[in-house]
C-alpha atoms as a PDB file:
ATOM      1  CA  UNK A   1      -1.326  10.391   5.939  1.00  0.00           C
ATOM      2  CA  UNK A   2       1.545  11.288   4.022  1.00  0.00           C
ATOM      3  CA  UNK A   3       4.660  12.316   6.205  1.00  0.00           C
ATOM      4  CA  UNK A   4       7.881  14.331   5.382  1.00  0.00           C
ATOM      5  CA  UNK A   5      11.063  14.090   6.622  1.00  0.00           C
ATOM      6  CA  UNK A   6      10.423  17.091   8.284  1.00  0.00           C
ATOM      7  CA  UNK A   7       7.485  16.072   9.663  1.00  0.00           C
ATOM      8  CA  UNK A   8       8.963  12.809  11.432  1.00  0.00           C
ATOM      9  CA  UNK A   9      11.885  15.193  13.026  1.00  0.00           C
ATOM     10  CA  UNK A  10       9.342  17.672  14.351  1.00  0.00           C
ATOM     11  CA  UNK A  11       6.997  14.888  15.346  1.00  0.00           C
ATOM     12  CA  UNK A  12      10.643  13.201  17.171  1.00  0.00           C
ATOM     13  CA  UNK A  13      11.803  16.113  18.869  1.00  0.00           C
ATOM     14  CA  UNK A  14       8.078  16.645  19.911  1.00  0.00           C
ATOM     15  CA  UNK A  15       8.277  13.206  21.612  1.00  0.00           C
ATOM     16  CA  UNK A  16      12.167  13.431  22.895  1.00  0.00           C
ATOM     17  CA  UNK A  17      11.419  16.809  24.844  1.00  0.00           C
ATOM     18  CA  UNK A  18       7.795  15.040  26.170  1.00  0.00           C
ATOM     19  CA  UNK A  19       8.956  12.273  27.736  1.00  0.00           C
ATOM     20  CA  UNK A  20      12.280  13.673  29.291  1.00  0.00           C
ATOM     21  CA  UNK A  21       9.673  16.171  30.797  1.00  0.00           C
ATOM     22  CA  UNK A  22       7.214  13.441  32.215  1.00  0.00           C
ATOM     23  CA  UNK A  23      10.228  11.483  32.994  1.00  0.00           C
ATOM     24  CA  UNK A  24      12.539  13.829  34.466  1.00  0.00           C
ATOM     25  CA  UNK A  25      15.137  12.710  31.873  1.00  0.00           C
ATOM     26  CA  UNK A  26      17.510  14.979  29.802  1.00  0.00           C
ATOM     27  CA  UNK A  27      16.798  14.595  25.861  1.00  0.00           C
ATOM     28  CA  UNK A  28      19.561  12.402  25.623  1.00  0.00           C
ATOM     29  CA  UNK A  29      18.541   9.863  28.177  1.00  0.00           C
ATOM     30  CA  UNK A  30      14.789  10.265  26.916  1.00  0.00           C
ATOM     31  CA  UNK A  31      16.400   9.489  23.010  1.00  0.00           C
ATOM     32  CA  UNK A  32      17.591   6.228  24.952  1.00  0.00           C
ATOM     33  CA  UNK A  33      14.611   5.443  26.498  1.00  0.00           C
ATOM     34  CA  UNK A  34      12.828   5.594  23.326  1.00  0.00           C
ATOM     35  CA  UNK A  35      14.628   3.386  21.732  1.00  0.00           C
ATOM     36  CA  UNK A  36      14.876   0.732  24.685  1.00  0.00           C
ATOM     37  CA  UNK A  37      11.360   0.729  24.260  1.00  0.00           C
ATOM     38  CA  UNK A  38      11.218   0.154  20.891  1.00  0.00           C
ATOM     39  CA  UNK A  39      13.536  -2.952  21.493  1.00  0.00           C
ATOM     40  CA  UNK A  40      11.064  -4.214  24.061  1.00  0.00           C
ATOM     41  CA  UNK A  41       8.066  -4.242  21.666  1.00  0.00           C
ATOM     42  CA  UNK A  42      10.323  -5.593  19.159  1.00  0.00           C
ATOM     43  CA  UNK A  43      10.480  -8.523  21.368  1.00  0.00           C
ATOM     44  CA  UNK A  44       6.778  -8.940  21.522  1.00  0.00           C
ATOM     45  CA  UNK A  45       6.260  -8.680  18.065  1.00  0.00           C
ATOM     46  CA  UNK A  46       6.483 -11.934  15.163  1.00  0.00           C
ATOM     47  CA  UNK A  47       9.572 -11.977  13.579  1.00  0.00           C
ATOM     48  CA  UNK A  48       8.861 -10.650  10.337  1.00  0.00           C
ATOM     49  CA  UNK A  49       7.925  -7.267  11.954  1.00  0.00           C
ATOM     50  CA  UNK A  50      10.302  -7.458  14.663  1.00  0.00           C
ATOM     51  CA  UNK A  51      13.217  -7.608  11.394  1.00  0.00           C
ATOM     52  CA  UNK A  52      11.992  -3.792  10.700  1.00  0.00           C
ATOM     53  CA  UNK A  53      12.431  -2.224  14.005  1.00  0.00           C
ATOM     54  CA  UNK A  54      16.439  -3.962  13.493  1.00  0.00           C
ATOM     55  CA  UNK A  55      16.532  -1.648  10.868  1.00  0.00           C
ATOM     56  CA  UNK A  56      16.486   1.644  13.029  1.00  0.00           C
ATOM     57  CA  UNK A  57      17.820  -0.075  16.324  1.00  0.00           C
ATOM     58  CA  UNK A  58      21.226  -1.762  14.733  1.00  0.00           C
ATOM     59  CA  UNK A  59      21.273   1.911  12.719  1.00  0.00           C
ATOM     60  CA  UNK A  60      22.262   3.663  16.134  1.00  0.00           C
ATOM     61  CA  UNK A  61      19.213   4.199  17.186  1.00  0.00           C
ATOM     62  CA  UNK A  62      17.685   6.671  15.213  1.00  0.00           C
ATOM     63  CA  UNK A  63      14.920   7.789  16.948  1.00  0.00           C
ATOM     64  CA  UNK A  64      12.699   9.541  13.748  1.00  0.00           C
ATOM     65  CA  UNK A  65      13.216   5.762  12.050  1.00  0.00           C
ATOM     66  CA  UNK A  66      11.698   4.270  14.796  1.00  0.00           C
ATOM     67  CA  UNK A  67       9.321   6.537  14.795  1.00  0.00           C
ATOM     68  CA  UNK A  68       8.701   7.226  11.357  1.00  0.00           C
ATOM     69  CA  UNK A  69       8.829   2.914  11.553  1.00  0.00           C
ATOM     70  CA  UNK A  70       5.884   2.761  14.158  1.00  0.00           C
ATOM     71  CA  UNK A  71       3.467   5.224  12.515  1.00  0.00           C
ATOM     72  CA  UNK A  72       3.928   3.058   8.908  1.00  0.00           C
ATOM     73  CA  UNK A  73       2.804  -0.099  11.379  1.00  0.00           C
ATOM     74  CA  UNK A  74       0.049   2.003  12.983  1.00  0.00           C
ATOM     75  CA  UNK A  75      -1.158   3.051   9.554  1.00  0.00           C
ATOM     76  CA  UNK A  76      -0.530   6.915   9.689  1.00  0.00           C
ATOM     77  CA  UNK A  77       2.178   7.365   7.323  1.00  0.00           C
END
C-alpha cells in the first residue's frame, strides 16, 4: 500500500477527531495524546526502531510522521 501525503493527513485528522471523541479530548489535547503514546511504545521497542519514532517526536510532534512512521512498521505503506 502506497500512501500520499494526502493520504497520511486525511488518515491523521481521521484519528485526531476519533480519539478526542472517545476520549472527551479537544483535537489539540488528542494530537498530544497521540504522540505521548507514541513515546510510550517507543520505550518498548529495541533501539534501532525506537531511533525512528525520535525522528517525528524530537520534530514537534508531528502527528502524520508518527503515523505515516507506524503504518511503514506495520507494513501498510
Amino acid at each position: 500500500m502506497n500512501l500520499s501525503a494526502a493520504d497520511i493527513s486525511k488518515m491523521t485528522d481521521q484519528l485526531v477527531k476519533a480519539v478526542a471523541q472517545k476520549a472527551g479530548l479537544t483535537e489539540d489535547q488528542s494530537r498530544k495524546a497521540i504522540v505521548a503514546a507514541f513515546e510510550v511504545l517507543k520505550e518498548q521497542l529495541p533501539a534501532s526502531v525506537a531511533a525512528d519514532v525520535d525522528t517525528f517526536v524530537t520534530g514537534g510532534g508531528d502527528v502524520d510522521g508518527a503515523l505515516q512512521w507506524f503504518l511503514g512498521l506495520v507494513g501498510k505503506k
